[in-house]
C-alpha atoms as a PDB file:
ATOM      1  CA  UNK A   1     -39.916 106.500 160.679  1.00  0.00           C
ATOM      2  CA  UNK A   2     -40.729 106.673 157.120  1.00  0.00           C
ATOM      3  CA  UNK A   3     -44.069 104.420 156.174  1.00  0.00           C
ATOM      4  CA  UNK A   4     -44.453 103.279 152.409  1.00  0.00           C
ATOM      5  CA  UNK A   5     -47.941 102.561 151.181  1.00  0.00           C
ATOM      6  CA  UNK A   6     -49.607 100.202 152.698  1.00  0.00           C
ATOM      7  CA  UNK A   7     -50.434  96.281 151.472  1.00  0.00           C
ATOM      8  CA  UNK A   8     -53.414  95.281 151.364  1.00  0.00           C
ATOM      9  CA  UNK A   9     -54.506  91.494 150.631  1.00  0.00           C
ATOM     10  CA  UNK A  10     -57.797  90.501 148.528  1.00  0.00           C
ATOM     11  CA  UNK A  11     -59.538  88.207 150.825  1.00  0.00           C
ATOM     12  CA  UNK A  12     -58.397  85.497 152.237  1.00  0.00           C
ATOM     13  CA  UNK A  13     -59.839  81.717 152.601  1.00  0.00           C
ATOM     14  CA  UNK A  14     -59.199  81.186 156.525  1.00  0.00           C
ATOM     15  CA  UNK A  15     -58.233  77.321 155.686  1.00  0.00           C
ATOM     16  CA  UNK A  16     -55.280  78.482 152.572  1.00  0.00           C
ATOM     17  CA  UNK A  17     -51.882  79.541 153.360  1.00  0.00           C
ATOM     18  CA  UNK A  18     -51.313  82.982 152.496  1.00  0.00           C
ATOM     19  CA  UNK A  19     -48.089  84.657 150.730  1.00  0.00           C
ATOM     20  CA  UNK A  20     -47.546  88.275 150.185  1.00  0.00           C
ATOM     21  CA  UNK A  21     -44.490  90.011 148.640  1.00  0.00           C
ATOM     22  CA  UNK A  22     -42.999  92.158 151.090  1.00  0.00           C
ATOM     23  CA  UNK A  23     -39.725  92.577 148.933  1.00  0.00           C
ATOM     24  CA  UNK A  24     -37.225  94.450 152.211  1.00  0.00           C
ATOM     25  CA  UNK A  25     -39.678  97.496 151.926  1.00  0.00           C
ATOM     26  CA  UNK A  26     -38.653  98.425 155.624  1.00  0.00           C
ATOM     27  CA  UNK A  27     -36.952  98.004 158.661  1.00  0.00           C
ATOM     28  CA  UNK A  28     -40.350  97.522 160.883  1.00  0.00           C
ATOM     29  CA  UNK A  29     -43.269  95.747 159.781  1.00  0.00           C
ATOM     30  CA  UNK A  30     -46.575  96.297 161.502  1.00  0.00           C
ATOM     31  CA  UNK A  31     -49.200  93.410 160.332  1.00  0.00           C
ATOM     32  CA  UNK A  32     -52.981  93.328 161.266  1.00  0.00           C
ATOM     33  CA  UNK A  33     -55.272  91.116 160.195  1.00  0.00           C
ATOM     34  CA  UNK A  34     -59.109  92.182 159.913  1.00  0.00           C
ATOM     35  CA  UNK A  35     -62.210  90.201 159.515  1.00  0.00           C
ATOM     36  CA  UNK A  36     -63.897  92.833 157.238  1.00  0.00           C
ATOM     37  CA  UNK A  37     -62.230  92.129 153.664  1.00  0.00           C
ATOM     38  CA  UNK A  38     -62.532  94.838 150.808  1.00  0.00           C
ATOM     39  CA  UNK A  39     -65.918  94.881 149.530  1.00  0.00           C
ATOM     40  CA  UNK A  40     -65.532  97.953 147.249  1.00  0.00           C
ATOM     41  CA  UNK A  41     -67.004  97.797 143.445  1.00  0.00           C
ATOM     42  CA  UNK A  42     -65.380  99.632 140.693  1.00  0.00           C
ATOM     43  CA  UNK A  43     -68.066 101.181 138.958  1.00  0.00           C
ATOM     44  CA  UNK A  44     -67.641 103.097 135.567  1.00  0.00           C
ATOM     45  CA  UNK A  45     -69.127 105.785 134.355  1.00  0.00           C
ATOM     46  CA  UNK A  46     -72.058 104.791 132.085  1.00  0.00           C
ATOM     47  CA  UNK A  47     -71.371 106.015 128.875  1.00  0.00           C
ATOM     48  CA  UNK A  48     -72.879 107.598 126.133  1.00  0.00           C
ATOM     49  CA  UNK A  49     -76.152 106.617 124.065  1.00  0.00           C
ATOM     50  CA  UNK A  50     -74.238 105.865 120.930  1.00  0.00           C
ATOM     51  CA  UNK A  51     -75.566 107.725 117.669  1.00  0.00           C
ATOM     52  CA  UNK A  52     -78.418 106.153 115.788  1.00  0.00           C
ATOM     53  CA  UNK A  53     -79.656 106.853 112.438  1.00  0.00           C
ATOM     54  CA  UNK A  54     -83.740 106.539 113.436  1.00  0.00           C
ATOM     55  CA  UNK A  55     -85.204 107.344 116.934  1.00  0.00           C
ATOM     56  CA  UNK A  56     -83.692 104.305 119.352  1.00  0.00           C
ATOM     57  CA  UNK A  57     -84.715 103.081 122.889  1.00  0.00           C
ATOM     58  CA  UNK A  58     -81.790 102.558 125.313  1.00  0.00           C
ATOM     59  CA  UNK A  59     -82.027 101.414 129.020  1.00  0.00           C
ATOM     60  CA  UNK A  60     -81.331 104.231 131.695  1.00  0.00           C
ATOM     61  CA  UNK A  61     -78.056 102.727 133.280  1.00  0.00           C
ATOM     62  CA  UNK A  62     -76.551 104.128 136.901  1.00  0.00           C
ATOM     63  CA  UNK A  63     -73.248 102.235 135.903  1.00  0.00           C
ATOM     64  CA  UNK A  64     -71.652 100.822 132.679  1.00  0.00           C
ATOM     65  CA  UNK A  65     -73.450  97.932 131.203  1.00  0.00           C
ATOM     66  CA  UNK A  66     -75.416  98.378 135.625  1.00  0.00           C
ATOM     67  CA  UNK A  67     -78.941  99.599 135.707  1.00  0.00           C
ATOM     68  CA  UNK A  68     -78.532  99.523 139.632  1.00  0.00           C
ATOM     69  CA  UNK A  69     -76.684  98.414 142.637  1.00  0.00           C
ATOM     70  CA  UNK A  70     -79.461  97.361 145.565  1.00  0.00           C
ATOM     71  CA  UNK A  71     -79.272  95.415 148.780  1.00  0.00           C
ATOM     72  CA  UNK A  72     -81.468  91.916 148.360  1.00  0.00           C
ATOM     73  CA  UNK A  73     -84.973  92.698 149.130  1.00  0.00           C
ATOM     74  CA  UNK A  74     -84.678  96.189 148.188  1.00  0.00           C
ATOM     75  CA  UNK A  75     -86.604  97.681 144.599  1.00  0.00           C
ATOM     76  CA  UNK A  76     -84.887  99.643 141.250  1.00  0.00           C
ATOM     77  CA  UNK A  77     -86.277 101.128 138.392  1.00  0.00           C
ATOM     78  CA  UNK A  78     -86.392  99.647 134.639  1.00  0.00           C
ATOM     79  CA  UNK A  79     -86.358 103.232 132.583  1.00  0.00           C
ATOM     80  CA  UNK A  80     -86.436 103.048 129.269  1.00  0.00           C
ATOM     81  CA  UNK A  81     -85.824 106.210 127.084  1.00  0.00           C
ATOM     82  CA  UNK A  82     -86.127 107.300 123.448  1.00  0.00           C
ATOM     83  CA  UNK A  83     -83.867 109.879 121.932  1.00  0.00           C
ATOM     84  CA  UNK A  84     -86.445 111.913 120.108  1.00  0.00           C
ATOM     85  CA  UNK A  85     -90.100 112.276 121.480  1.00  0.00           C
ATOM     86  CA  UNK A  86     -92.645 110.460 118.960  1.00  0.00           C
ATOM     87  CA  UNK A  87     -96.760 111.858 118.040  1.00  0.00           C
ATOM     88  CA  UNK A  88     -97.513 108.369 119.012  1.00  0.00           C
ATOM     89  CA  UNK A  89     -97.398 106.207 122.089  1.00  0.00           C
ATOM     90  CA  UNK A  90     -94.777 102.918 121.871  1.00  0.00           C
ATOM     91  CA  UNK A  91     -94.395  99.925 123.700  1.00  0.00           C
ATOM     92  CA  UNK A  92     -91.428  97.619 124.746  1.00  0.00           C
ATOM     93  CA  UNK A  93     -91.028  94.687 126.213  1.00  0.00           C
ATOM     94  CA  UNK A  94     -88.173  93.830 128.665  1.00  0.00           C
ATOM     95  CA  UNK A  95     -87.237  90.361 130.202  1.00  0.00           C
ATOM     96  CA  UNK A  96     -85.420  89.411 133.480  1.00  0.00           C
ATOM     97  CA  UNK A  97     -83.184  86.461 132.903  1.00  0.00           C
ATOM     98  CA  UNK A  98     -80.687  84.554 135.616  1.00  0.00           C
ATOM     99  CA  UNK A  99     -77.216  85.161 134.096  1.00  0.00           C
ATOM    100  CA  UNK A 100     -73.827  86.634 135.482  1.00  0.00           C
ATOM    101  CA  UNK A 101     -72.539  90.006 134.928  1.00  0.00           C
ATOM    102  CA  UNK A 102     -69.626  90.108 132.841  1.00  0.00           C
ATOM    103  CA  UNK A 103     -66.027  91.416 133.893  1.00  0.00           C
ATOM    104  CA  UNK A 104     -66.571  90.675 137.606  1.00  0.00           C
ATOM    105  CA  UNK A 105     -63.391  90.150 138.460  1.00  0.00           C
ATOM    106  CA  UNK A 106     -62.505  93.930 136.745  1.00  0.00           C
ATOM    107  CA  UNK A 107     -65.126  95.554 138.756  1.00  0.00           C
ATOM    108  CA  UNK A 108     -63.957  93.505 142.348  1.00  0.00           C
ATOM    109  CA  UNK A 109     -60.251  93.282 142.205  1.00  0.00           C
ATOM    110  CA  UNK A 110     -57.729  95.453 143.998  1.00  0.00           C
ATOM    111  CA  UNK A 111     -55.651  97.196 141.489  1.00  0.00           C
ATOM    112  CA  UNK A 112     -52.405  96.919 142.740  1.00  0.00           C
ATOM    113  CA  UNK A 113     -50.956  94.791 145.626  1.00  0.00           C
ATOM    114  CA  UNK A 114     -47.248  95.450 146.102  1.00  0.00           C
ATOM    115  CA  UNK A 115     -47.118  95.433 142.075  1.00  0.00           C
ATOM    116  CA  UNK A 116     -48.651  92.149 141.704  1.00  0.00           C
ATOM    117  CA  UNK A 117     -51.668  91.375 140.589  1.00  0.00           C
ATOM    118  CA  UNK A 118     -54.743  90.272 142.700  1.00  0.00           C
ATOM    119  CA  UNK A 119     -55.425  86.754 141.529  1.00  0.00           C
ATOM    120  CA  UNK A 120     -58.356  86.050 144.002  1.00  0.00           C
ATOM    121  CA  UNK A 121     -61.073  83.892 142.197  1.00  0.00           C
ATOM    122  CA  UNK A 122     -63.852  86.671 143.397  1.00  0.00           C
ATOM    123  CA  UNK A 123     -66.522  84.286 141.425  1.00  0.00           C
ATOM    124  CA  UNK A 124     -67.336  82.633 144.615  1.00  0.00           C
ATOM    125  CA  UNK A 125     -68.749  86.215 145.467  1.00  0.00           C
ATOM    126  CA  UNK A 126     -71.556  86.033 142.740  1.00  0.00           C
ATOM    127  CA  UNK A 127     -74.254  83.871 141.771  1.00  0.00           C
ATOM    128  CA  UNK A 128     -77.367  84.350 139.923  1.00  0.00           C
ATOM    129  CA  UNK A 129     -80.504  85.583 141.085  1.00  0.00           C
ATOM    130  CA  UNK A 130     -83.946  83.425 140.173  1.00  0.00           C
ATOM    131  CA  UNK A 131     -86.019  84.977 138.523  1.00  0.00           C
ATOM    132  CA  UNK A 132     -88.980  83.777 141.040  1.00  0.00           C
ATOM    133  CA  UNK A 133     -87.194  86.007 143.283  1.00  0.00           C
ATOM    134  CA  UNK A 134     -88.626  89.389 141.629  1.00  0.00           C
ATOM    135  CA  UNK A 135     -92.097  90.516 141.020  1.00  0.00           C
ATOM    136  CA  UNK A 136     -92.111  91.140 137.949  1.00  0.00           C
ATOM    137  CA  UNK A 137     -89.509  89.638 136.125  1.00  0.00           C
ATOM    138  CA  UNK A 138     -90.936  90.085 132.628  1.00  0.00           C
ATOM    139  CA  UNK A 139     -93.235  93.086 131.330  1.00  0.00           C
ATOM    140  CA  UNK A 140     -94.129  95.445 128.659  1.00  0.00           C
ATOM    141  CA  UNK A 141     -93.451  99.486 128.973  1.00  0.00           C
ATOM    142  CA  UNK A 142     -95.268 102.703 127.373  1.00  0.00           C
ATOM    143  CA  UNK A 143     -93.617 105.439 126.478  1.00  0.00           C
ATOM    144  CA  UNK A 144     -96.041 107.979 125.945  1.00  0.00           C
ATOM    145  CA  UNK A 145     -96.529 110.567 122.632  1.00  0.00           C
ATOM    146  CA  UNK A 146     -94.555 113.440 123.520  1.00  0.00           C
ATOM    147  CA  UNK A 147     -92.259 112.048 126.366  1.00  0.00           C
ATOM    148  CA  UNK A 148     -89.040 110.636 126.178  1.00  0.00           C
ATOM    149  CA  UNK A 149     -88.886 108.016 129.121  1.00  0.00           C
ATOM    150  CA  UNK A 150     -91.085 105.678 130.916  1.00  0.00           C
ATOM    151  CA  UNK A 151     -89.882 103.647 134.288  1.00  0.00           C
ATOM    152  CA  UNK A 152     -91.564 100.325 136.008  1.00  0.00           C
ATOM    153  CA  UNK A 153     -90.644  99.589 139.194  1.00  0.00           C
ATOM    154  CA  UNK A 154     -89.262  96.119 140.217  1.00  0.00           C
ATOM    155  CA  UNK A 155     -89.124  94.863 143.623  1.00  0.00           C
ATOM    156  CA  UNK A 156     -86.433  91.980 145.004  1.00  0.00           C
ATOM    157  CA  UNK A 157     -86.999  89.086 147.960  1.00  0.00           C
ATOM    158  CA  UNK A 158     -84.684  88.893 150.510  1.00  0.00           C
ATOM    159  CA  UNK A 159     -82.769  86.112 151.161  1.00  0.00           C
ATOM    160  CA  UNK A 160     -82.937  84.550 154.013  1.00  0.00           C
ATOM    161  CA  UNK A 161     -79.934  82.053 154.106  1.00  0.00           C
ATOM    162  CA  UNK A 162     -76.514  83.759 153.985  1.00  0.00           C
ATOM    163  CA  UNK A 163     -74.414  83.697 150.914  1.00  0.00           C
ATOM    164  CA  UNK A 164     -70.806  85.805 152.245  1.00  0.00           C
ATOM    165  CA  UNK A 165     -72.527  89.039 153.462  1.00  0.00           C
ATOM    166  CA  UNK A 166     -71.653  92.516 152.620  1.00  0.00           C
ATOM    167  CA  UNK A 167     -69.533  91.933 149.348  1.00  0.00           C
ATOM    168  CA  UNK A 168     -71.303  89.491 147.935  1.00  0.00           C
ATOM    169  CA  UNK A 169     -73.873  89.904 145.591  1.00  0.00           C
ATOM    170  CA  UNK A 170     -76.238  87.944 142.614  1.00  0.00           C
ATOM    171  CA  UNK A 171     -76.946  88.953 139.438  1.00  0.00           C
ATOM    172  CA  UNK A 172     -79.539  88.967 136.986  1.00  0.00           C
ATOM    173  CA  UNK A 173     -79.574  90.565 133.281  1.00  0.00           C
ATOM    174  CA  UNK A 174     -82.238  93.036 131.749  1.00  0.00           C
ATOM    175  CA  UNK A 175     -83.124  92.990 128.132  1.00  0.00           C
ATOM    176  CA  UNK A 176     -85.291  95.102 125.631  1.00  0.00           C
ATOM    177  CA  UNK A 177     -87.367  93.598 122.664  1.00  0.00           C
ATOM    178  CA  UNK A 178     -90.348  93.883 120.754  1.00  0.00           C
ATOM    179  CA  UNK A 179     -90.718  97.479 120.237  1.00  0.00           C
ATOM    180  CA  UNK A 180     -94.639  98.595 118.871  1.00  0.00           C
ATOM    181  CA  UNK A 181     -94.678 101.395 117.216  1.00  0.00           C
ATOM    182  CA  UNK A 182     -96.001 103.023 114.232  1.00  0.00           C
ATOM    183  CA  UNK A 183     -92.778 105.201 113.303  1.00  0.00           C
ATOM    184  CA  UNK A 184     -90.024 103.757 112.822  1.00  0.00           C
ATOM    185  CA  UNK A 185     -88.248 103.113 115.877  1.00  0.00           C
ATOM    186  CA  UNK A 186     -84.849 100.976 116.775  1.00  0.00           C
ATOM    187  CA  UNK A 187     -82.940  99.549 119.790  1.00  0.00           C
ATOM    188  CA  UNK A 188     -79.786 101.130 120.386  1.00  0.00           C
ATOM    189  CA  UNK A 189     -76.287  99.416 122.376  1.00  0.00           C
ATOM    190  CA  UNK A 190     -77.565 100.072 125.690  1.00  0.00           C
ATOM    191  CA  UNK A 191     -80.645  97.852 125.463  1.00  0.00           C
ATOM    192  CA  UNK A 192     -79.173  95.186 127.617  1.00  0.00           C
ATOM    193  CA  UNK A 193     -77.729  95.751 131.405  1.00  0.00           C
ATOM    194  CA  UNK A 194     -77.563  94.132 133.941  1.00  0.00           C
ATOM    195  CA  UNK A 195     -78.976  94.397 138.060  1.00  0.00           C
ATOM    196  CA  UNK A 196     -76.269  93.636 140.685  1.00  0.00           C
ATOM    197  CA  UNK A 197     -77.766  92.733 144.641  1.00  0.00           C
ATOM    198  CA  UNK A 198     -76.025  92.658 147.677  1.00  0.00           C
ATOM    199  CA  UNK A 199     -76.294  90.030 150.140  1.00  0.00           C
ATOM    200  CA  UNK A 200     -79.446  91.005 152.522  1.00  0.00           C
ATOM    201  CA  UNK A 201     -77.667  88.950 155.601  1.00  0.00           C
ATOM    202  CA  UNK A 202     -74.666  89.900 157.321  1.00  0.00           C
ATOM    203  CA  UNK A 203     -71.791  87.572 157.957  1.00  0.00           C
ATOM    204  CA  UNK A 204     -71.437  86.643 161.671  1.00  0.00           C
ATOM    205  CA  UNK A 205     -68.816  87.246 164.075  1.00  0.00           C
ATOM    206  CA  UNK A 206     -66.987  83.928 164.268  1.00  0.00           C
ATOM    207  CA  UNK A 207     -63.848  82.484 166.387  1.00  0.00           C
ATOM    208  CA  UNK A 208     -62.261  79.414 167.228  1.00  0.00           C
ATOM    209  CA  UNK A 209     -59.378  80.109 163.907  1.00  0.00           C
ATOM    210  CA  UNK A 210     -56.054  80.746 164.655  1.00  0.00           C
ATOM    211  CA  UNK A 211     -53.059  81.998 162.008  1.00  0.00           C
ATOM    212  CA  UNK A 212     -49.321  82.233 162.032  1.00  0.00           C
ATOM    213  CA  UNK A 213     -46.719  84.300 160.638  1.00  0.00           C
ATOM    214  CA  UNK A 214     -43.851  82.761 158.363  1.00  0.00           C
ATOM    215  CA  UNK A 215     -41.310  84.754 156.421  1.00  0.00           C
ATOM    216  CA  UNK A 216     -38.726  83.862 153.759  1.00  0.00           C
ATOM    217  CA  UNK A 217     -35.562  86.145 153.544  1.00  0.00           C
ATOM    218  CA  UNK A 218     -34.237  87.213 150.277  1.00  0.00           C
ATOM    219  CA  UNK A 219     -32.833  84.362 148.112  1.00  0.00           C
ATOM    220  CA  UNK A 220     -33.954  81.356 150.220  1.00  0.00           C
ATOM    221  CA  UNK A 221     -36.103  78.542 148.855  1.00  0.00           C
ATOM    222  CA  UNK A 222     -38.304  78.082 151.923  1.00  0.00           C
ATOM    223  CA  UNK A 223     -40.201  79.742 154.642  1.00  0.00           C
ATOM    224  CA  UNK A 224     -39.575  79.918 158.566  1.00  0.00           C
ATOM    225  CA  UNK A 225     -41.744  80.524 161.375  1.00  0.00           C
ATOM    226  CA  UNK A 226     -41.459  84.433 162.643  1.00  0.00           C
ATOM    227  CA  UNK A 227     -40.970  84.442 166.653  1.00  0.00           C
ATOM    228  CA  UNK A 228     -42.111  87.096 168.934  1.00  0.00           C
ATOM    229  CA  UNK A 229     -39.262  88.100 171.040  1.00  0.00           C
ATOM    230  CA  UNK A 230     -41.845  88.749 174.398  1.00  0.00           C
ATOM    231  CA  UNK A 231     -43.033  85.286 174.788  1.00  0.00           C
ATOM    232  CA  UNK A 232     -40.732  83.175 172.406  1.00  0.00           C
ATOM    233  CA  UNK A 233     -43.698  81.735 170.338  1.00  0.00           C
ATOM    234  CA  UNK A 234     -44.844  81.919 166.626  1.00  0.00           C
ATOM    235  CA  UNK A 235     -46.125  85.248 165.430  1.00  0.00           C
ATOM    236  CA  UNK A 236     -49.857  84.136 165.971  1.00  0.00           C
ATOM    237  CA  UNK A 237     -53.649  85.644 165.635  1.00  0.00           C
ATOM    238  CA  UNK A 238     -56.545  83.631 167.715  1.00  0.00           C
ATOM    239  CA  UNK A 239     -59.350  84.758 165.908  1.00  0.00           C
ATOM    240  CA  UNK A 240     -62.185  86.140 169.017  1.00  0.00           C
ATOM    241  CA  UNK A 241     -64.069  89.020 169.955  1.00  0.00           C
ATOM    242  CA  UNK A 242     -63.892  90.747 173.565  1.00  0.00           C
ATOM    243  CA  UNK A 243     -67.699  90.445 175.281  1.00  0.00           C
ATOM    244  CA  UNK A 244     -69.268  93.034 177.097  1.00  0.00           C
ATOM    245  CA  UNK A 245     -73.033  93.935 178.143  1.00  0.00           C
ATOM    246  CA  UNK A 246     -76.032  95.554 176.976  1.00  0.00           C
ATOM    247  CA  UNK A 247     -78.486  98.233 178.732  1.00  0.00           C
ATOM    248  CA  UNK A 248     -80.532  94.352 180.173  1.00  0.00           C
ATOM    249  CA  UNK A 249     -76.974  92.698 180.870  1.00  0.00           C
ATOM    250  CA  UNK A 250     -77.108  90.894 178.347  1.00  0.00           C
ATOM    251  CA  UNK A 251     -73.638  89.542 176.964  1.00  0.00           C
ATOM    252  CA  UNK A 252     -72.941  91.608 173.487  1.00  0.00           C
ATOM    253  CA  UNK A 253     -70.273  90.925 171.659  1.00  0.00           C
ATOM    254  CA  UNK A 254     -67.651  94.531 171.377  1.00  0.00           C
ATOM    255  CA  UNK A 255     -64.112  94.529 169.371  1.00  0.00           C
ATOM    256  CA  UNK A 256     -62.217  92.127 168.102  1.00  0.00           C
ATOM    257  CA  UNK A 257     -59.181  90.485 170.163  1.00  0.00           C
ATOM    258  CA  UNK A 258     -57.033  90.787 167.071  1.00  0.00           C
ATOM    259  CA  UNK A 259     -54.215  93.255 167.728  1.00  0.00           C
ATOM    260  CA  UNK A 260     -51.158  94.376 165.137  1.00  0.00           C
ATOM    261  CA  UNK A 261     -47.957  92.508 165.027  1.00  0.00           C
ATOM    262  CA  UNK A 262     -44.693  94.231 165.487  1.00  0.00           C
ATOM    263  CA  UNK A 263     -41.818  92.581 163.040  1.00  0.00           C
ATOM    264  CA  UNK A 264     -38.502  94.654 163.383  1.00  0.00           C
ATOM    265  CA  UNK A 265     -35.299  94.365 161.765  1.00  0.00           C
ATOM    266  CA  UNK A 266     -35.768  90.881 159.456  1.00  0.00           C
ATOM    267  CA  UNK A 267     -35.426  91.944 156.282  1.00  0.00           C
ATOM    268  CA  UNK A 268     -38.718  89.596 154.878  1.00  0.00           C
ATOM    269  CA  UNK A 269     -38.889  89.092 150.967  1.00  0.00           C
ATOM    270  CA  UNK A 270     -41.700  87.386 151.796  1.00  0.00           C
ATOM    271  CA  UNK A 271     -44.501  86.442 154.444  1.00  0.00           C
ATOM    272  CA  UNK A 272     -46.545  83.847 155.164  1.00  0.00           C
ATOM    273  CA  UNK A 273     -50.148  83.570 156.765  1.00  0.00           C
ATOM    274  CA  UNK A 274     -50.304  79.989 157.551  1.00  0.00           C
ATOM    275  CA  UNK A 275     -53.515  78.510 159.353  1.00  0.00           C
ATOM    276  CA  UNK A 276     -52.644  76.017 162.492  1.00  0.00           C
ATOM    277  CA  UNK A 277     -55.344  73.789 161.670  1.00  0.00           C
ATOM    278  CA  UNK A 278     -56.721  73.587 158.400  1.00  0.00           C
ATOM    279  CA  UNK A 279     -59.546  71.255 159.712  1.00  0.00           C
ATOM    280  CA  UNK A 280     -61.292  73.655 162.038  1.00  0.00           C
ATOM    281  CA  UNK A 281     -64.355  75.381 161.281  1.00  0.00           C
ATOM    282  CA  UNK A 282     -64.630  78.712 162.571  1.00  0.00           C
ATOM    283  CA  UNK A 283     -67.646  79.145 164.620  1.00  0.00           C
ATOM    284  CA  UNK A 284     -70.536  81.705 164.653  1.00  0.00           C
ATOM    285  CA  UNK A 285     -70.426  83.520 167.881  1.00  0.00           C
ATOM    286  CA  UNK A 286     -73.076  86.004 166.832  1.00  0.00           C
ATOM    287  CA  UNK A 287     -76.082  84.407 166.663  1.00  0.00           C
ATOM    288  CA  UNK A 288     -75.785  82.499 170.053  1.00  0.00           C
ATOM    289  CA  UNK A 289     -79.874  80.533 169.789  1.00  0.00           C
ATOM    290  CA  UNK A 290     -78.704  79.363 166.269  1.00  0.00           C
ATOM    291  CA  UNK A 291     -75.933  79.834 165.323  1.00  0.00           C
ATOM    292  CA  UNK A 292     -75.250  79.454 161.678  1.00  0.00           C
ATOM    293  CA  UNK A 293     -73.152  76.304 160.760  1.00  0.00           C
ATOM    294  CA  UNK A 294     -70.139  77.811 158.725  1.00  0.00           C
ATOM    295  CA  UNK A 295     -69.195  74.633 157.249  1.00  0.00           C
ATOM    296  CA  UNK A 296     -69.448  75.448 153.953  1.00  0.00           C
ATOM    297  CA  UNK A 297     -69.316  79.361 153.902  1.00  0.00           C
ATOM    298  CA  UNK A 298     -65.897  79.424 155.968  1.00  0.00           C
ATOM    299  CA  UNK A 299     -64.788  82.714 156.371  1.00  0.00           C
ATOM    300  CA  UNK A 300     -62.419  85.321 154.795  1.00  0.00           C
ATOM    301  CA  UNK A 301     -60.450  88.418 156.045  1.00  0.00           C
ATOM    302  CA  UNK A 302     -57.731  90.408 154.637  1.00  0.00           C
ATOM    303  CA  UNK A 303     -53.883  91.161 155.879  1.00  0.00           C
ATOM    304  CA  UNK A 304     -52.806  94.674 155.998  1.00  0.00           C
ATOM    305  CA  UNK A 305     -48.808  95.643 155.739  1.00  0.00           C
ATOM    306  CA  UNK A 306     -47.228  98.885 156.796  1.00  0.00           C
ATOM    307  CA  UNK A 307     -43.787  99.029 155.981  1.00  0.00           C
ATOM    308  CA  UNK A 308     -41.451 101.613 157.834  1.00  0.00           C
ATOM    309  CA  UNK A 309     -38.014 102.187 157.111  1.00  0.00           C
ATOM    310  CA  UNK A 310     -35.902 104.420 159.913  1.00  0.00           C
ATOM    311  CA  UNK A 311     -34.126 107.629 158.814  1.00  0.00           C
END
């Protein structure tokens, strides 16, 4: 068995009806779903201080147009550097402002998904962070005479309600102004950046959700459910976990009951991940005392496709 690449989907809403292109790539399909979607930023390389005609101050960036990537709660560094050492000491200001970072979707999207493009509206996977949620959100930095950088630390609150867990993040922006000096000094491009935090909670286990499989064959105008030939049902997921015990006895929750489906010899153009019942709310299963009401944070996971065709 030959395997092409494998599919994978952005994340997807548990209460929307999924389609992914499957376009005949094989003779057995083998479909899992998984509750952990991608999460993975695409970071660039930050660049170059561009080429001033006077001595400029520039933000120290980790990332293009990033200063940092932190976990809520967590603290980064505001560096500022000059390109020349001065005789005298200078002073800039820099200010913390709520704003979103630009090109989100760029830096979140899969590239490629079976050559189409991921059109997942990863927006509701970013907000702002207040500024009353940092220490010091405005300030004023001194580079000394004789050195070229100078760094204040700035320290984040955690949050303590969840926004979508690991993969989700806020944003704030960082800006330089006001520089004191007695030479002549200017800001440079890379006075502005922005901070990027990741959610500080993690997003429960959660059940009671249950998916089927649809397919369309080449050239037909609608789909039509996928049976498995074992038990003569719908192709179907029950989203659960398996429970075990702890060192006390305790009940723990271990792996998840989802398990791969098997699709062989249906030449599928397309399939479809269709929800039974649109108007159930997965429940948190994780935090058992109290238990965190998913009602408007529903859940996302992500299909994965491998394709195999037979010699």
């Amino acid at each position: 068995m030959q395997y092409k690449p494998a599919i994978v989907s952005p994340p997807i809403l548990v209460s929307e009806t999924k389609e992914i292109a499957i376009g005949g790539l094989g003779d057995t399909l083998n479909i899992s779903l998984d509750v952990v979607y991608d999460t993975e930023l695409h970071l660039e390389s930050k660049g170059t201080i561009p080429l001033t005609p006077k001595p400029s101050v520039s933000l120290s960036m980790k990332h293009r147009g990033i200063i940092d990537v932190i976990t809520r709660g967590e603290s980064f560094d505001i560096t500022v550097e000059l390109t020349k050492a001065l005789t005298t000491d200078i002073t800039v200001d820099y200010t913390i402002t709520e704003e979103l970072i630009g090109g989100w979707d760029k830096l979140r999207s899969i590239k490629e998904i079976n050559h189409t493009q991921d059109n997942f509206d990863y927006s509701v996977l970013l907000r702002t962070l207040p500024t009353d949620q940092l220490d010091l959100p405005t300030g004023t930095i001194t580079i000394p005479a004789g050195s070229t950088s100078a760094t204040v630390t700035v320290t984040s609150t955690a949050n303590t309600e969840l926004f979508y867990g690991k993969g989700s993040y806020f944003s704030s922006k960082v800006v330089l102004s006001n520089i004191v000096s007695t030479e002549d000094v200017m800001l440079n491009g890379h006075s502005v950046a922005h901070i990027l935090y990741e959610d500080a909670l993690s997003y429960p286990k959660w059940n009671n959700f249950e998916v089927e499989l649809w397919g369309k064959l080449p050239h037909l105008s609608y789909y039509q459910p996928i049976y498995d030939p074992e038990t003569s049902a719908v192709v179907k997921w029950t989203f659960d976990y398996d429970e075990g015990v702890d060192e006390l006895d305790e009940p723990i929750l271990t792996d998840t009951t989802l398990r791969t489906k098997i699709v062989d010899d249906i030449p599928l153009d397309m399939i479809q991940l269709r929800p039974v019942d649109t108007t159930t709310v997965p429940v948190d299963i994780e935090n058992a005392l109290a238990p965190i009401d998913l009602t408007t944070q529903l859940p996302f996971y992500k299909c994965i496709v491998l394709a195999g065709r037979r010699d």
